[in-house]
Structures are given as structure tokens and as C-alpha cells.
Protein backbone atom coordinates (compact mmCIF):
# COMPACT_ATOMS: atom_id res chain seq x y z
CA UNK A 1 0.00 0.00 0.00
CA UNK A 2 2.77 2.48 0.80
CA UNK A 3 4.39 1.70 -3.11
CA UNK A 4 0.82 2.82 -4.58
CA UNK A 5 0.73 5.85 -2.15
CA UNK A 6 4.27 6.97 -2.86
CA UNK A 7 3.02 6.34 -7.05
CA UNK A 8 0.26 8.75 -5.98
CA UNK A 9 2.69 11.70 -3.90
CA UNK A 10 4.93 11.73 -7.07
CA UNK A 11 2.38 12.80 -9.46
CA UNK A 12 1.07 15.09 -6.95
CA UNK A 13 4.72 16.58 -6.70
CA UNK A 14 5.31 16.91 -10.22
CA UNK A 15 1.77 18.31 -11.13
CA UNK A 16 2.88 21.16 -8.53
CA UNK A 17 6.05 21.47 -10.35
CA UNK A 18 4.51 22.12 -13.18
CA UNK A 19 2.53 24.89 -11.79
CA UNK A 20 4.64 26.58 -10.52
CA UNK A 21 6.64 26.36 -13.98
CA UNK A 22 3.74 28.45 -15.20
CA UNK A 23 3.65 30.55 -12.47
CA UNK A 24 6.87 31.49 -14.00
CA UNK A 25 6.12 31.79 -17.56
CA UNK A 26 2.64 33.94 -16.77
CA UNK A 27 4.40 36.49 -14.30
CA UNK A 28 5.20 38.41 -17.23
CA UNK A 29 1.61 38.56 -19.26
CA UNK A 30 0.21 39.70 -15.97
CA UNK A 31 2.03 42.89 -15.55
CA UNK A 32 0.37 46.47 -16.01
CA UNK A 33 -0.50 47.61 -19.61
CA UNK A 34 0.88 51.01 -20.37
CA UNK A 35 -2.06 53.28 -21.01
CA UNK A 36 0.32 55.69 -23.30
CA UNK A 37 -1.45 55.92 -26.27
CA UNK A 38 1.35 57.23 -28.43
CA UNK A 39 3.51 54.10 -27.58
CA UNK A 40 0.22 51.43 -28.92
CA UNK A 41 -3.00 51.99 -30.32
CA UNK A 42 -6.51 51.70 -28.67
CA UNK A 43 -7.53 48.39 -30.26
CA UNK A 44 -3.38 46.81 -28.96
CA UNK A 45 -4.28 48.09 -25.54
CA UNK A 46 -7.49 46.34 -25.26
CA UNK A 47 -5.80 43.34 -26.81
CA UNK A 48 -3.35 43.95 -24.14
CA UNK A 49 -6.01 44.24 -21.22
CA UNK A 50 -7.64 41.38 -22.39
CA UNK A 51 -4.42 39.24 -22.56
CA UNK A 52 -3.74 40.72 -18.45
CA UNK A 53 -7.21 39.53 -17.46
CA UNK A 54 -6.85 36.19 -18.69
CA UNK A 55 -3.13 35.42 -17.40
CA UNK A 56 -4.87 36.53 -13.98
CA UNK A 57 -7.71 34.00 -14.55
CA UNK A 58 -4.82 31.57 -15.60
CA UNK A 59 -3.50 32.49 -12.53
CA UNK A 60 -6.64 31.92 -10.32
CA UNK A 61 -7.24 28.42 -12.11
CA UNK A 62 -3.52 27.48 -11.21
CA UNK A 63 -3.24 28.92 -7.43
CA UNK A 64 -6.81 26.92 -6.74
CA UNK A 65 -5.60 23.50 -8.68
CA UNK A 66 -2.20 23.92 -6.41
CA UNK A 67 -4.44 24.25 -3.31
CA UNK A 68 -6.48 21.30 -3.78
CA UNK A 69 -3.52 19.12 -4.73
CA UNK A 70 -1.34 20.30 -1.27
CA UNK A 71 -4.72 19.41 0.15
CA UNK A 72 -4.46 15.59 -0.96
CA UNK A 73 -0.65 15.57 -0.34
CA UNK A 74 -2.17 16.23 3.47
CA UNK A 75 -4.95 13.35 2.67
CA UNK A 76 -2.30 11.10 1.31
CA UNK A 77 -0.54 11.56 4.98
CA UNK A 78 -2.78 11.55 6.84
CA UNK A 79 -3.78 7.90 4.99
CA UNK A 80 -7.17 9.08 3.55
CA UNK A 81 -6.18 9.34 0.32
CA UNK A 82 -8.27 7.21 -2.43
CA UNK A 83 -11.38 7.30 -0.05
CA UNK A 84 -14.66 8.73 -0.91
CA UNK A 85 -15.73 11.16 1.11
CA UNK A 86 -19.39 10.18 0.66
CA UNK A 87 -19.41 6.55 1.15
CA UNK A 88 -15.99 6.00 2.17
CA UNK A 89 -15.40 3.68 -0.64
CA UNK A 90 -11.78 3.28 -2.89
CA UNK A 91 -11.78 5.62 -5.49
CA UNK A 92 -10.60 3.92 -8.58
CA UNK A 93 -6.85 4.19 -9.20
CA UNK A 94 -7.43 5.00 -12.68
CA UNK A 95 -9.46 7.89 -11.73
CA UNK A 96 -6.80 9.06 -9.04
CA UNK A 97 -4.00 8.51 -11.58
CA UNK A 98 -6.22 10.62 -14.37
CA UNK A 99 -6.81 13.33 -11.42
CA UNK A 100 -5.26 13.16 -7.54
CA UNK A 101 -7.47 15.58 -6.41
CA UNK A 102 -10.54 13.63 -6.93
CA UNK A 103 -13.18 13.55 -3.63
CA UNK A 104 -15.26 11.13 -4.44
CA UNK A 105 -15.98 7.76 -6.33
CA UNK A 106 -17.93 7.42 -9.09
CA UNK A 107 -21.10 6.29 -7.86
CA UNK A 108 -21.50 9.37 -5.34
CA UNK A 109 -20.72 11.45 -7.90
CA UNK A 110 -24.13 10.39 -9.73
């Protein structure tokens, strides 16, 4: 049980790598847009804003996936990993390898 759980804390670790690897690469599409007019045109600055917005939704999506994976790095633990949290059932191991952060088996989720 401890070989599957370690299988399980590696993918966790590496999907958290990889955020953070695009943590990286966004930091830069996020920064203020300069409002000089003379320097871009009105339709490049919009372009611009709307590029800023959605690096910070990018952002959002990747700070709340890297919560709920430390969150089954504590489940994993605390050994209640790859329980449902309805009916206390094993989640299927192809579901957890497909997605670690997964709460609950299949049937519950009906």
C-alpha cells in the first residue's frame, strides 16, 4: 500500500512542479499595460487588457488546482487518500492517476 501511495505523492509533486513552472512563464503577461497611447493603439491596448485579465484568470485556475492538490498531499498523509468522502469507498486508481485531487468515487458522484 505504501508503493501505490508513494506512485500517488509523485504525481502530486510533479503536477505542482509544473505549476509553478507556469507561475513562471505567466508572471510576465500579468504585468500592467501602459495606457500611453502614443507608444500602442486603442484596439493593442485592449488586446493587451484582455491578454492581463486572462493570465490573472490563468493564474486563479492554477493557485486553486495547487491548493487542492497540497490538500491531498495532506490526505495522502494523513492515509485518507483514495477514499470517498461520501461513502468512504476506494476511489478507482485510474481515476486518481487521471486526477489526484478527486473527492469522491464514481457512484457518489451520480
Amino acid at each position: 500500500m505504501e508503493t501505490k501511495f508513494a506512485k500517488y505523492k509523485k504525481l502530486i509533486e510533479l503536477q505542482l512542479e509544473n505549476l509553478t513552472a507556469e507561475d513562471a512563464l505567466g508572471q510576465n503577461a500579468q504585468k500592467i499595460v501602459n495606457l500611453d497611447q502614443q507608444s500602442i493603439g486603442r484596439l493593442s491596448r485592449m488586446d493587451a487588457l484582455q491578454s492581463q485579465a486572462m493570465a490573472h484568470a490563468q493564474q486563479r485556475r492554477r493557485d486553486t488546482q495547487k491548493k487542492l492538490l497540497k490538500a491531498a498531499l495532506e490526505r495522502l498523509k494523513d492515509k485518507e487518500f483514495g477514499y470517498c468522502y461520501d461513502c468512504g469507498d476506494q476511489i478507482d486508481e485510474a481515476r486518481l492517476l487521471a486526477n489526484p485531487i478527486v473527492l469522491k468515487c464514481m457512484s457518489c458522484l451520480i
